[in-house]
Structures are given as structure tokens and as C-alpha cells.
C-alpha atoms as a PDB file:
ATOM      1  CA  UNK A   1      29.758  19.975  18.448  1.00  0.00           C
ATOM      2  CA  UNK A   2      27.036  19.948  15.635  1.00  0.00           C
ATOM      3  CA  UNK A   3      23.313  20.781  16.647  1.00  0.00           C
ATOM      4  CA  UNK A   4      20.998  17.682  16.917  1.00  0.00           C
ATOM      5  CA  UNK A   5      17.877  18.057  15.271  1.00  0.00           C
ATOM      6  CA  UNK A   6      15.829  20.095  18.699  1.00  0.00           C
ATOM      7  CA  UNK A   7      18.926  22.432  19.463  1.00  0.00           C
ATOM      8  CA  UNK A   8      19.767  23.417  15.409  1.00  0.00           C
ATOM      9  CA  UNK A   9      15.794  24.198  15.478  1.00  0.00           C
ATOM     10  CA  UNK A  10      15.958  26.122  18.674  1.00  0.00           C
ATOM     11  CA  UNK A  11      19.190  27.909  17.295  1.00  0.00           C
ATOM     12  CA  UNK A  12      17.766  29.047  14.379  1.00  0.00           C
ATOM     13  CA  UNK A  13      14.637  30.836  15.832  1.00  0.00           C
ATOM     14  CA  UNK A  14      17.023  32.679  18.088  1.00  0.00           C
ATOM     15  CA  UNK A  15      19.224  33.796  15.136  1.00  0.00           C
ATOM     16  CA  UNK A  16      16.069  34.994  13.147  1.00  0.00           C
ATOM     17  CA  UNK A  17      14.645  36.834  16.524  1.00  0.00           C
ATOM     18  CA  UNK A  18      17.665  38.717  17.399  1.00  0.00           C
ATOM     19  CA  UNK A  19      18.516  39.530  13.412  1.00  0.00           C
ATOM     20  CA  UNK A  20      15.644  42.821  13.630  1.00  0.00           C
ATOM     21  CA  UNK A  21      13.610  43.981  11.251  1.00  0.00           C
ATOM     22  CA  UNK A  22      14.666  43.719   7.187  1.00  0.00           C
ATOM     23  CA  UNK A  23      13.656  41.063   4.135  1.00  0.00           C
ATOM     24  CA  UNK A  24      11.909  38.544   5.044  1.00  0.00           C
ATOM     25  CA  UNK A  25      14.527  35.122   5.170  1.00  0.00           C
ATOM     26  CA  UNK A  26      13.025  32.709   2.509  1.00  0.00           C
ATOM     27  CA  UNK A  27      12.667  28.790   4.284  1.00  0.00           C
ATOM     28  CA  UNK A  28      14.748  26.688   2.917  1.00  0.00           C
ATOM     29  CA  UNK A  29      13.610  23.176   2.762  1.00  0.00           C
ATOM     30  CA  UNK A  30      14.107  21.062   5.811  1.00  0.00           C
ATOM     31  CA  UNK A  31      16.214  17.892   5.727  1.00  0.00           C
ATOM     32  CA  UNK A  32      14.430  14.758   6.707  1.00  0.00           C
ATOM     33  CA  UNK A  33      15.311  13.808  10.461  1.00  0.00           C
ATOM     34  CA  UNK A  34      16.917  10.724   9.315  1.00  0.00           C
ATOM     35  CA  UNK A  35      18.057  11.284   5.595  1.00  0.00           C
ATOM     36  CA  UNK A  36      20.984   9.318   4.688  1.00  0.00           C
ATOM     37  CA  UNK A  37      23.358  11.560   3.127  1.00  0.00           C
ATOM     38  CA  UNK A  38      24.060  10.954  -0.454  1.00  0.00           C
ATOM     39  CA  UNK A  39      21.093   8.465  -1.344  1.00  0.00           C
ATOM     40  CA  UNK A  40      19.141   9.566  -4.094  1.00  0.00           C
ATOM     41  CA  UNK A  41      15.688   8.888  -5.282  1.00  0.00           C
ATOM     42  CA  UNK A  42      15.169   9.814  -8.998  1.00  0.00           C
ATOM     43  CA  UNK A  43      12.943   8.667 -11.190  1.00  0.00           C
ATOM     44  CA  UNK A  44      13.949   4.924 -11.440  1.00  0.00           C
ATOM     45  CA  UNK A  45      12.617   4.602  -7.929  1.00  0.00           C
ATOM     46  CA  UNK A  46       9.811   5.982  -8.651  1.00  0.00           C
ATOM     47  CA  UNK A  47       8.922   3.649 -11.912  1.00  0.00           C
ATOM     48  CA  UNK A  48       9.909   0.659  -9.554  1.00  0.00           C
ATOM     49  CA  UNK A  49       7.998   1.944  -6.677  1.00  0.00           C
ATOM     50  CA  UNK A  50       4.769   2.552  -8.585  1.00  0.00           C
ATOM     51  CA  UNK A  51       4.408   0.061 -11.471  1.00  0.00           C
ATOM     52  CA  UNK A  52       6.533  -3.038  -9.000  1.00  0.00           C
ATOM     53  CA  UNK A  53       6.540  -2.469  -5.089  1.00  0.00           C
ATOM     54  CA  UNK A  54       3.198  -1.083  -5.103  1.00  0.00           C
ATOM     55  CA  UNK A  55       1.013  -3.396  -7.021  1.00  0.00           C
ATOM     56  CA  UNK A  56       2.850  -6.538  -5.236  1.00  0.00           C
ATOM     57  CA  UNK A  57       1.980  -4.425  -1.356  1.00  0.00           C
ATOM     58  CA  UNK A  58      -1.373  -4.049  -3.038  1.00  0.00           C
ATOM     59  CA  UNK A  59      -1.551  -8.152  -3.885  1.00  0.00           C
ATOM     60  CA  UNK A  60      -0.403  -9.070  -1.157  1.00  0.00           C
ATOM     61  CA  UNK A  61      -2.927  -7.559   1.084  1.00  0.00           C
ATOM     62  CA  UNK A  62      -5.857  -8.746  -1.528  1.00  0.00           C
ATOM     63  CA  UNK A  63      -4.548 -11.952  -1.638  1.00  0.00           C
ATOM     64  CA  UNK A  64      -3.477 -12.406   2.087  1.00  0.00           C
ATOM     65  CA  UNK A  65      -6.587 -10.925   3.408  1.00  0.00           C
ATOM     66  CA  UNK A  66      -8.903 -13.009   1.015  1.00  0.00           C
ATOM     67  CA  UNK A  67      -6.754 -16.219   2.218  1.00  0.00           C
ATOM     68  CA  UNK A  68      -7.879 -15.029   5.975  1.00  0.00           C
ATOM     69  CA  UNK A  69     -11.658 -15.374   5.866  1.00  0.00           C
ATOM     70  CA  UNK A  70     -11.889 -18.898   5.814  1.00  0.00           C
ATOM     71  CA  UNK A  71      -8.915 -18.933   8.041  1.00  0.00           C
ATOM     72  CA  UNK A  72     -10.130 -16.541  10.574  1.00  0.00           C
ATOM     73  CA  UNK A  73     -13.561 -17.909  10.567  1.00  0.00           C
ATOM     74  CA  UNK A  74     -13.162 -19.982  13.909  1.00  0.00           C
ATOM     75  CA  UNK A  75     -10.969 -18.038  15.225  1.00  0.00           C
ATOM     76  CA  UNK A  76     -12.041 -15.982  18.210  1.00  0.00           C
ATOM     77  CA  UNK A  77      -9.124 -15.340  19.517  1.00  0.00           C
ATOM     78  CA  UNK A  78      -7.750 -13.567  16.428  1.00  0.00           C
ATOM     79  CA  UNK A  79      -4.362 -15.695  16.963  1.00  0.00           C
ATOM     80  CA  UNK A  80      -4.619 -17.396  13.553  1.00  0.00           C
ATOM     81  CA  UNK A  81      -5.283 -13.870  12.429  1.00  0.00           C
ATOM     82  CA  UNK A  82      -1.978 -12.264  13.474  1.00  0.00           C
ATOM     83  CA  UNK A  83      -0.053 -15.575  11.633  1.00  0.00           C
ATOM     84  CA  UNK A  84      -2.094 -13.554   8.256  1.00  0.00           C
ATOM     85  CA  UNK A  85      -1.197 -10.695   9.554  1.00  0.00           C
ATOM     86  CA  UNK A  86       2.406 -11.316  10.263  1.00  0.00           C
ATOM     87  CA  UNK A  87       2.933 -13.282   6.697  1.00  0.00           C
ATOM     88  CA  UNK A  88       1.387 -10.088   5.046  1.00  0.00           C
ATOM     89  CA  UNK A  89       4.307  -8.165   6.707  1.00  0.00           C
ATOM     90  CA  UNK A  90       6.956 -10.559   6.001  1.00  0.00           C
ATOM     91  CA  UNK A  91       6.123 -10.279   2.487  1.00  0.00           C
ATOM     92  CA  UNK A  92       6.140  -6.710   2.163  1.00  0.00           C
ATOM     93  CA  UNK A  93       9.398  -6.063   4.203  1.00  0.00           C
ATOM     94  CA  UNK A  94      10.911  -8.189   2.082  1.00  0.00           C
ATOM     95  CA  UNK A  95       9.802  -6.825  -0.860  1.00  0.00           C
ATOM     96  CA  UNK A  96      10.839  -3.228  -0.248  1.00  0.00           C
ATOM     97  CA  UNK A  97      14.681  -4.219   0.252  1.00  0.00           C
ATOM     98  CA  UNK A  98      14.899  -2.074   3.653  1.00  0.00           C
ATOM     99  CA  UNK A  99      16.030  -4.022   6.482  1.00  0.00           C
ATOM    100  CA  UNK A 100      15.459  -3.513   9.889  1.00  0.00           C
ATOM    101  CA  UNK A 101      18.048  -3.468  12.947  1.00  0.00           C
ATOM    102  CA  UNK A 102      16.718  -4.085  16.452  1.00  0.00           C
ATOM    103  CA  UNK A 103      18.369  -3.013  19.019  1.00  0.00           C
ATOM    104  CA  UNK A 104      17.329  -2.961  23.235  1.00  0.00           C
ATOM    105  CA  UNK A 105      14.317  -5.776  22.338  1.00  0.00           C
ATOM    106  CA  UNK A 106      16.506  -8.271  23.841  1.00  0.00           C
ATOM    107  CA  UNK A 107      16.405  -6.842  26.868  1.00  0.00           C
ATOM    108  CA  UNK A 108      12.682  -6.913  27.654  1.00  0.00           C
ATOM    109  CA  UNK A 109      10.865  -9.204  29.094  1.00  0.00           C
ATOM    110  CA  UNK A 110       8.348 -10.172  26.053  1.00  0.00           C
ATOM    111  CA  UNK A 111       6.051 -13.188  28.028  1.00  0.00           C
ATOM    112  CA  UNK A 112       5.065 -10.120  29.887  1.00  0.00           C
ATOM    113  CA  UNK A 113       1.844  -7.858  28.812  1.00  0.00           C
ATOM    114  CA  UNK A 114       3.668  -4.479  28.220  1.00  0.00           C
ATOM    115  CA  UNK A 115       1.976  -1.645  26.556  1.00  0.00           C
ATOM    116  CA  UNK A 116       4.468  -0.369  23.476  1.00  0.00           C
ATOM    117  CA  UNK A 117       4.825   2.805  22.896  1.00  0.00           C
ATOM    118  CA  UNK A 118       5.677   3.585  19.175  1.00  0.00           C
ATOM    119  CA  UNK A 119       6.528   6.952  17.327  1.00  0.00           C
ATOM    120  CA  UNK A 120       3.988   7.096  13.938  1.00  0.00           C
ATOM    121  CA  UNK A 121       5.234   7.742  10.721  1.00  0.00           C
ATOM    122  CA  UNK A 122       4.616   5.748   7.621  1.00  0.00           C
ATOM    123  CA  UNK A 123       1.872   3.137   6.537  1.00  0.00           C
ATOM    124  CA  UNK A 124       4.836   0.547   6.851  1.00  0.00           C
ATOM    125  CA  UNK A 125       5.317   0.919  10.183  1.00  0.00           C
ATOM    126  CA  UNK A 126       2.698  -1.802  10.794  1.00  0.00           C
ATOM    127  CA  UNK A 127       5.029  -4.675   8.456  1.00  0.00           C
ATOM    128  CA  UNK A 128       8.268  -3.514  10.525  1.00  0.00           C
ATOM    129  CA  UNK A 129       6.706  -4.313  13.881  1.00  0.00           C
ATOM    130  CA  UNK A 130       4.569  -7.434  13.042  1.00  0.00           C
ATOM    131  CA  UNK A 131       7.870  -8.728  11.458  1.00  0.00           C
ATOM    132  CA  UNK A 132       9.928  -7.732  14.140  1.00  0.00           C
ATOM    133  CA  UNK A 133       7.792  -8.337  17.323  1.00  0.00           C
ATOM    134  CA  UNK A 134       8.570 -11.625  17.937  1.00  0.00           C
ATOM    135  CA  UNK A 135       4.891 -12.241  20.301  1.00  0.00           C
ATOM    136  CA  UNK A 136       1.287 -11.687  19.956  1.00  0.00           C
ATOM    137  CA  UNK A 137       0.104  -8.727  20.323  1.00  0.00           C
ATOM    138  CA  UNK A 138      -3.095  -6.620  19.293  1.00  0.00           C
ATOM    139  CA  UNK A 139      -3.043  -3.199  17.754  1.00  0.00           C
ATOM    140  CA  UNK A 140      -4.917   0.352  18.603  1.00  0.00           C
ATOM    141  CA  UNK A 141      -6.233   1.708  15.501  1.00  0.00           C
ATOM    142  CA  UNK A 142      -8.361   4.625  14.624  1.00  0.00           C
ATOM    143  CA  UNK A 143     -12.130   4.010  13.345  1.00  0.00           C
ATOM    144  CA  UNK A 144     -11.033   5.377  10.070  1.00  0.00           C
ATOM    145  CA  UNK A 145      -9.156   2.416   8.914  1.00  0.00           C
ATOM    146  CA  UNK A 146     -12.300   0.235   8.889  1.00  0.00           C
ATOM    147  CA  UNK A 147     -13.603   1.912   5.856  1.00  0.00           C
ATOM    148  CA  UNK A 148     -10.829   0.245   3.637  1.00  0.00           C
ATOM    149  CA  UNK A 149     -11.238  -2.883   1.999  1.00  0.00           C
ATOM    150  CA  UNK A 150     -10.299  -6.190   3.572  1.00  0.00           C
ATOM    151  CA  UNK A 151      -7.635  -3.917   5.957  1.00  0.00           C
ATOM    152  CA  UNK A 152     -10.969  -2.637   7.291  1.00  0.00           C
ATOM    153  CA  UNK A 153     -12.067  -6.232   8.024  1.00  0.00           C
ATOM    154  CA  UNK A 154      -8.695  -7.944   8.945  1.00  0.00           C
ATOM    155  CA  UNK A 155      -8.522  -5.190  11.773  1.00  0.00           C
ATOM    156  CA  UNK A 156     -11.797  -5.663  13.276  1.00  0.00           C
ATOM    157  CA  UNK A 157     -12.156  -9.708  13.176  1.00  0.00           C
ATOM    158  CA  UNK A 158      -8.339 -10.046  14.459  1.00  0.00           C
ATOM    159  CA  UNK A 159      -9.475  -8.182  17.674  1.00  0.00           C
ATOM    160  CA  UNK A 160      -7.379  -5.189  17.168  1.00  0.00           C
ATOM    161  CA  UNK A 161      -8.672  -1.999  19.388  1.00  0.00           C
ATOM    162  CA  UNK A 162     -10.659   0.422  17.516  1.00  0.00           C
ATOM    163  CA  UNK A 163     -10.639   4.146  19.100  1.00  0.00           C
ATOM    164  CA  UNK A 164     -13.300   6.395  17.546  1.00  0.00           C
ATOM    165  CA  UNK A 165     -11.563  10.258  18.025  1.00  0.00           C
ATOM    166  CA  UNK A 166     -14.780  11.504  17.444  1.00  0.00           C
ATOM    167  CA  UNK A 167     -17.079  10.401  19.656  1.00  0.00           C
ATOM    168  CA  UNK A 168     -14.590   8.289  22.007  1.00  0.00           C
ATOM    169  CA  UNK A 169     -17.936   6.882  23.885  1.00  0.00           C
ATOM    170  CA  UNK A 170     -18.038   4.624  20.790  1.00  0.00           C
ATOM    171  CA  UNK A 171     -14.761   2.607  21.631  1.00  0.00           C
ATOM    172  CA  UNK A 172     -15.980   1.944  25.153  1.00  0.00           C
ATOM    173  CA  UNK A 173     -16.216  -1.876  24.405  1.00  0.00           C
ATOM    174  CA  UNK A 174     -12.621  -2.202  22.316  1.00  0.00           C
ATOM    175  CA  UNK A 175     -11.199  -0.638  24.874  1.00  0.00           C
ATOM    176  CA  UNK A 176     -12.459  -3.356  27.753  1.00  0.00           C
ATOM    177  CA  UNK A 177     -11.455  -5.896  25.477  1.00  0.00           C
ATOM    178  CA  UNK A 178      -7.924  -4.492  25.042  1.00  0.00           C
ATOM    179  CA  UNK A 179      -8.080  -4.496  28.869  1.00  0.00           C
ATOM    180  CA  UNK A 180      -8.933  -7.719  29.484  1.00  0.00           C
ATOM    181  CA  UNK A 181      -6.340  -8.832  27.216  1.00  0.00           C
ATOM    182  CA  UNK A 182      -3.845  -6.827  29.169  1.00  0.00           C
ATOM    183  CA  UNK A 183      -4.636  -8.521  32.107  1.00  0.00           C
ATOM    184  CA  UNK A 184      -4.859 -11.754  30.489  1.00  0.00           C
ATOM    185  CA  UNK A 185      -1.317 -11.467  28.674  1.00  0.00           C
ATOM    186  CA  UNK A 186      -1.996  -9.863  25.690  1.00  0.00           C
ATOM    187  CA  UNK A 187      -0.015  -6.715  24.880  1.00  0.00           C
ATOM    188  CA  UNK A 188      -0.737  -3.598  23.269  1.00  0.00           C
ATOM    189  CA  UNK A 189       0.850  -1.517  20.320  1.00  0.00           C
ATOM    190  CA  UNK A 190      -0.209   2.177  20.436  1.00  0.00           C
ATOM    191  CA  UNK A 191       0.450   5.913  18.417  1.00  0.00           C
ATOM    192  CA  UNK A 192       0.476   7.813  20.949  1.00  0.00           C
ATOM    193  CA  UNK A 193       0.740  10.818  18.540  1.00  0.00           C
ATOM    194  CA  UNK A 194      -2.618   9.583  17.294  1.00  0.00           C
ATOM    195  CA  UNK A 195      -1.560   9.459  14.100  1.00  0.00           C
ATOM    196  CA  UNK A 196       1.628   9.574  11.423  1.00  0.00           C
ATOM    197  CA  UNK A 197       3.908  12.857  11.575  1.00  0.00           C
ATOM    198  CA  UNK A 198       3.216  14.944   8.282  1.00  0.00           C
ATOM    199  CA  UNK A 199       7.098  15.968   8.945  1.00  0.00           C
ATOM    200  CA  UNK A 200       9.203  13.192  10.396  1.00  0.00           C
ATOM    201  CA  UNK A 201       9.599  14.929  13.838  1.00  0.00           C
ATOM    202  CA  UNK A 202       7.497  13.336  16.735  1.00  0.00           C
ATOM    203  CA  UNK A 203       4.265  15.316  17.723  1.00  0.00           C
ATOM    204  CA  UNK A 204       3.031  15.626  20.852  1.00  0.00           C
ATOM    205  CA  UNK A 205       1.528  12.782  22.757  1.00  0.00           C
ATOM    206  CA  UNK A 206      -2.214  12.741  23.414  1.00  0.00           C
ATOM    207  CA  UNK A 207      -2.338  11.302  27.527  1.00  0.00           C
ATOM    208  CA  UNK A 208      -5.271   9.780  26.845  1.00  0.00           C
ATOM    209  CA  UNK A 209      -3.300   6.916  24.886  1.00  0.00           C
ATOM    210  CA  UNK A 210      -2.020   5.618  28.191  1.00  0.00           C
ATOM    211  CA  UNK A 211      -5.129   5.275  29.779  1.00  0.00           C
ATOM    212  CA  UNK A 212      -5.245   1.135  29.219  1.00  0.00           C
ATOM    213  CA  UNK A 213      -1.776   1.197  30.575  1.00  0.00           C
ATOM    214  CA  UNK A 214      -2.530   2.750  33.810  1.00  0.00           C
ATOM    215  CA  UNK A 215      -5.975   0.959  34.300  1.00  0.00           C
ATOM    216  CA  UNK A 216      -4.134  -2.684  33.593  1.00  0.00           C
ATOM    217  CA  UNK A 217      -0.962  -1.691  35.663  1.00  0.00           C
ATOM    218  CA  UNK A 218       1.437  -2.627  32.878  1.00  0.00           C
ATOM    219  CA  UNK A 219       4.706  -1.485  32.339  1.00  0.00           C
ATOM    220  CA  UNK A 220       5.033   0.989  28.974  1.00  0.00           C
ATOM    221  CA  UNK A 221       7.758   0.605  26.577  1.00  0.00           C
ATOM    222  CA  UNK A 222       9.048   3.177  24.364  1.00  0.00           C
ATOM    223  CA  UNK A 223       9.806   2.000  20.558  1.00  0.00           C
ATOM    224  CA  UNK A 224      11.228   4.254  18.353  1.00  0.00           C
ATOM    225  CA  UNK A 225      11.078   3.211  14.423  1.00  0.00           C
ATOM    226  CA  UNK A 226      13.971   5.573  12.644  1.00  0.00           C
ATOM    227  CA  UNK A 227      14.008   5.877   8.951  1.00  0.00           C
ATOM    228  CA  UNK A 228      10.439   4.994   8.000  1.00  0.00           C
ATOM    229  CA  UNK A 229       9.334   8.208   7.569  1.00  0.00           C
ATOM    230  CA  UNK A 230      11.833   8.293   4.755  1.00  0.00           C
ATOM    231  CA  UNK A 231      10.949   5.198   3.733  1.00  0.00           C
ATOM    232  CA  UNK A 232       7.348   5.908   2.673  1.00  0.00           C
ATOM    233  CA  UNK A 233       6.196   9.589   4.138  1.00  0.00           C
ATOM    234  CA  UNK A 234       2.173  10.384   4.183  1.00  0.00           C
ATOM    235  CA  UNK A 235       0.514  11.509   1.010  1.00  0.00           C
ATOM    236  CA  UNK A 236       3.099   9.552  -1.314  1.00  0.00           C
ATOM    237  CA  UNK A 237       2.828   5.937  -3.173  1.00  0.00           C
ATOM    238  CA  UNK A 238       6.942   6.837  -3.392  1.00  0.00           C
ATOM    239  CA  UNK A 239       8.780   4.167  -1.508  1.00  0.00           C
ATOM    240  CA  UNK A 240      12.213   5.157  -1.438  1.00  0.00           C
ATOM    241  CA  UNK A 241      14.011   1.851  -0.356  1.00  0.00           C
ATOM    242  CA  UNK A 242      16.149   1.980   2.595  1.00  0.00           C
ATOM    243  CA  UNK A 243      17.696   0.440   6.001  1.00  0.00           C
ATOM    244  CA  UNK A 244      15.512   1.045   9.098  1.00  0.00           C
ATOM    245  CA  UNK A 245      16.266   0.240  12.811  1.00  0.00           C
ATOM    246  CA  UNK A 246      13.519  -0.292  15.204  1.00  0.00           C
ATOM    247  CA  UNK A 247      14.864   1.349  18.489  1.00  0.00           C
ATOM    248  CA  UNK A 248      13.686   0.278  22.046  1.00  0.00           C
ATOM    249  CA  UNK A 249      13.750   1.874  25.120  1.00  0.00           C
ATOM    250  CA  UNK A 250      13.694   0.559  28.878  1.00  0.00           C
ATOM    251  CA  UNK A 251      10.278   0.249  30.277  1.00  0.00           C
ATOM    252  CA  UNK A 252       8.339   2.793  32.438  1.00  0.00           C
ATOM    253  CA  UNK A 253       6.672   1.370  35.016  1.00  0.00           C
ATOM    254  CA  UNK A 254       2.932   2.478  35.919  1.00  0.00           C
ATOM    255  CA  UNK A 255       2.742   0.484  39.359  1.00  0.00           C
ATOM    256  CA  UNK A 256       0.657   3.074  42.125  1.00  0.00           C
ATOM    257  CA  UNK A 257      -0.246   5.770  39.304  1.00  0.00           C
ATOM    258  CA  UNK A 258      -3.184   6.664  38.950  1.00  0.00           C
ATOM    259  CA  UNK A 259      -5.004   9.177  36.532  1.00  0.00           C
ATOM    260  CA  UNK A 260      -4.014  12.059  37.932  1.00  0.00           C
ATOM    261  CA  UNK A 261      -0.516  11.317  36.934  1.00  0.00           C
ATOM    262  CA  UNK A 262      -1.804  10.660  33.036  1.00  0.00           C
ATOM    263  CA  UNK A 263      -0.020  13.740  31.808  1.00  0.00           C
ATOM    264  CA  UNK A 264       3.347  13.474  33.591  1.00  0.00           C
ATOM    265  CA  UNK A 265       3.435   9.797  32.567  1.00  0.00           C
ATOM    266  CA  UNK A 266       2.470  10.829  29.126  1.00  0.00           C
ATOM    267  CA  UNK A 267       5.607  13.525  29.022  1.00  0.00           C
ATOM    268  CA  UNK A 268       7.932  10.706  30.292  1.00  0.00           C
ATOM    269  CA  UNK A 269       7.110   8.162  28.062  1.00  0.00           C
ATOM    270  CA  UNK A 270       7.163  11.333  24.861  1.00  0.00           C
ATOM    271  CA  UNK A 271      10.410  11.853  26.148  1.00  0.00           C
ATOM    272  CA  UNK A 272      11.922   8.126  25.867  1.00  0.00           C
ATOM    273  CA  UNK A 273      10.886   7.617  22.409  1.00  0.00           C
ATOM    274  CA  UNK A 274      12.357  11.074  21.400  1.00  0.00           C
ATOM    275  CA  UNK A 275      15.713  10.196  22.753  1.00  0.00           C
ATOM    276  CA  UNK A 276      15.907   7.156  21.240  1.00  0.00           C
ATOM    277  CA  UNK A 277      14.595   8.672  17.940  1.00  0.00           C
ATOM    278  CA  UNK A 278      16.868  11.688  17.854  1.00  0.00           C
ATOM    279  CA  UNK A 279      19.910   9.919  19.541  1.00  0.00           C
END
């Protein structure tokens, strides 16, 4: 049977351990997790990706954004807000010709306020899960993003949560609004990686992202979005056009934990999403 992606890793480092001392092997370059074999990227996607696909992604959030003041204006909910939002991502997901297949959503229970779970790995992940989430929901976001025009201001007046890394004592009022939205209904998209892979593989979880979960006593659900990291990797205006699936898991309950359980819950949940990635 061939190697998935962990054990061909884990077989290699034994191979170069046990091979003793002699020239040093030169890496090779690794294969993205999901590549598709075959499909090429030359330069013709890159003249559509930066003088079409970009400038329209780039119009569409001006334009979309600009569209949302007045809209937004009265809106303290931020529910006419996600309708901009979600527009925004239909427009861009169907710009970029890359489908999405969704497979296990059926089977959860979406009136309920779960806390989702989702692997981090390319700007567009946002467009695949506003188009593809088929319920309101808010957003935890790091501080960073509020220095970006009109994406900085869409994310703070559409009640998303904002988590300063630095100086967490600064997020102590998102996060009791993301709470009481829990509680009230309203469920929660987080990276629990606390931010996008540079690599495509998943990176550790940081326990701290479950936190709301536990405190609201909501179920977690893993999500595992496969192919975006191809689709548009960090550090690269390159979209490379391509099908995606959006992947989700059973949920994990949280009912009687309590913090002291934050890590193993954390290594459960890290677990779902990776089998569902890697399967």
C-alpha cells in the first residue's frame, strides 16, 4: 500500500537516520498535499490570474464593501452585513472557476450554535465557507486584518471576533460578544492553527482557540477545506484554478469539560480535521 502523506514523511526520516554518515542527500521539492496530478500552471495562468482574476477579487471587494456602508449602517446585528459578505464570496468563487464539493454538512444539525473548526490555508478560504455555509455565522479573526482597507472595516462593523495575539487582554470584549452569540444561536468559524499553513500540511492547534467552545458548551465541528492551499498558497497573487471540496467531520461534544481538559479537547478536535484532510 502507498504511504499517505504522515507515514511517507515518517518513512523517509527513518531511511535518512539509519543510511550513516556520507554526502549530504539534497531535498527535493515536496509535492503539494493535494496536487492533482498532471495539472499544470504555466504562464497563461499566471497572465489570467494577475491582469483578470485579481483585479475583478480586488473590485469586487471595493465595490461590495463600498455598497455595505450605507447598508450596514442600521444594522447592529451585522445580519445585513453577512448578505455583503456572502455576495462578495459568491462572486469571487465564481470567478475563479474552482468548485466546491461538500460532503458530511448534511448531516449536522445547522439551527444549532456549533463552533467550526476549520484547517487555514489560503485567503479564499473565507469565499468557500461564506458560499458554502448555508447559516449565519460570525468569524474569529486576528487584529491584523483591521489594518486593510474596507476588509478592515467590513470585519469589525459585521461583528466578527477580533483576537489580538499580542496582548490577548485586548480581545476581552469580542470575545464576550462571540459568547453571547453562542448562547444566543450564533455560531462560530475559527483557525485553530491561528493562521494559514506556509506548506499545505496542518500545524498544530493553539488550545486556546477552543476556549469560547468550552465556556458556551457547544458542540465543535471539524471542517476540513482540501485543495485551497493549491488554489491560492500564502505569499502569491497566483491563483491556479481548481476543484475544492469542503470536508466535514462529526461533531465533538464539549458537554461537562471544563478547562482543564482544553488541551486533550484541542488534540481531538486537531485530529478530526487531519483525517478528514489527509483521508
Amino acid at each position: 500500500m502507498e504511504d499517505g502523506p504522515i507515514e511517507g514523511r515518517e518513512a523517509a526520516s527513518r531511511q535518512l537516520e539509519s543510511s550513516g554518515p556520507g554526502p549530504v542527500p539534497v531535498a527535493l521539492p515536496r509535492r503539494s498535499p493535494h496536487a492533482i496530478p498532471g495539472l499544470e500552471h504555466g504562464w497563461l495562468s499566471r497572465l489570467r490570474s494577475y491582469f483578470i482574476l485579481d483585479p475583478l477579487i480586488w473590485f469586487y471587494t471595493l465595490g461590495m464593501g463600498l455598497l455595505a456602508i450605507p447598508g450596514g449602517l442600521f444594522d447592529r446585528s451585522g445580519r445585513r452585513l453577512h448578505w455583503f459578505s456572502y455576495a462578495w464570496s459568491w462572486l469571487i468563487m465564481k470567478t475563479i472557476f474552482s468548485p466546491v464539493k461538500v460532503t458530511g454538512l448534511d448531516k449536522i444539525d445547522t439551527s444549532k450554535p456549533h463552533v467550526y473548526a476549520v484547517n487555514h490555508a489560503s485567503a479564499l478560504d473565507i469565499p468557500a465557507l461564506y458560499t458554502h455555509f448555508p447559516f449565519q455565522f460570525r468569524i474569529a479573526f486576528k487584529k491584523e486584518l483591521l489594518s486593510y482597507p474596507v476588509v478592515g472595516w467590513q470585519l469589525k462593523r459585521s461583528g466578527q471576533v477580533c483576537i489580538d495575539q499580542q496582548n490577548p487582554s485586548h480581545s476581552i470584549s469580542s470575545i464576550r460578544a462571540a459568547l453571547k452569540g453562542l448562547k444566543a444561536g450564533l455560531p462560530l468559524v475559527i483557525y485553530p492553527e491561528g493562521g494559514r499553513t506556509p506548506d499545505g500540511e496542518i500545524k498544530p492547534f493553539l488550545p486556546g482557540a477552543f476556549f469560547l467552545a468550552l465556556k458556551a458548551q457547544v458542540d465543535i465541528v471539524p471542517v476540513a477545506l482540501v485543495g485551497t492551499y493549491e488554489l491560492l498558497p500564502m505569499n502569491t497573487y497566483h491563483i491556479k484554478c481548481r476543484p475544492l471540496q469542503m470536508r466535514v467531520g462529526e461533531p465533538i461534544s464539549t458537554t461537562g469539560l471544563t478547562m482543564k481538559d482544553l488541551e486533550a479537547l484541542s488534540a481531538r478536535v486537531q485530529k478530526a480535521v487531519e483525517d478528514l484532510y489527509y483521508a
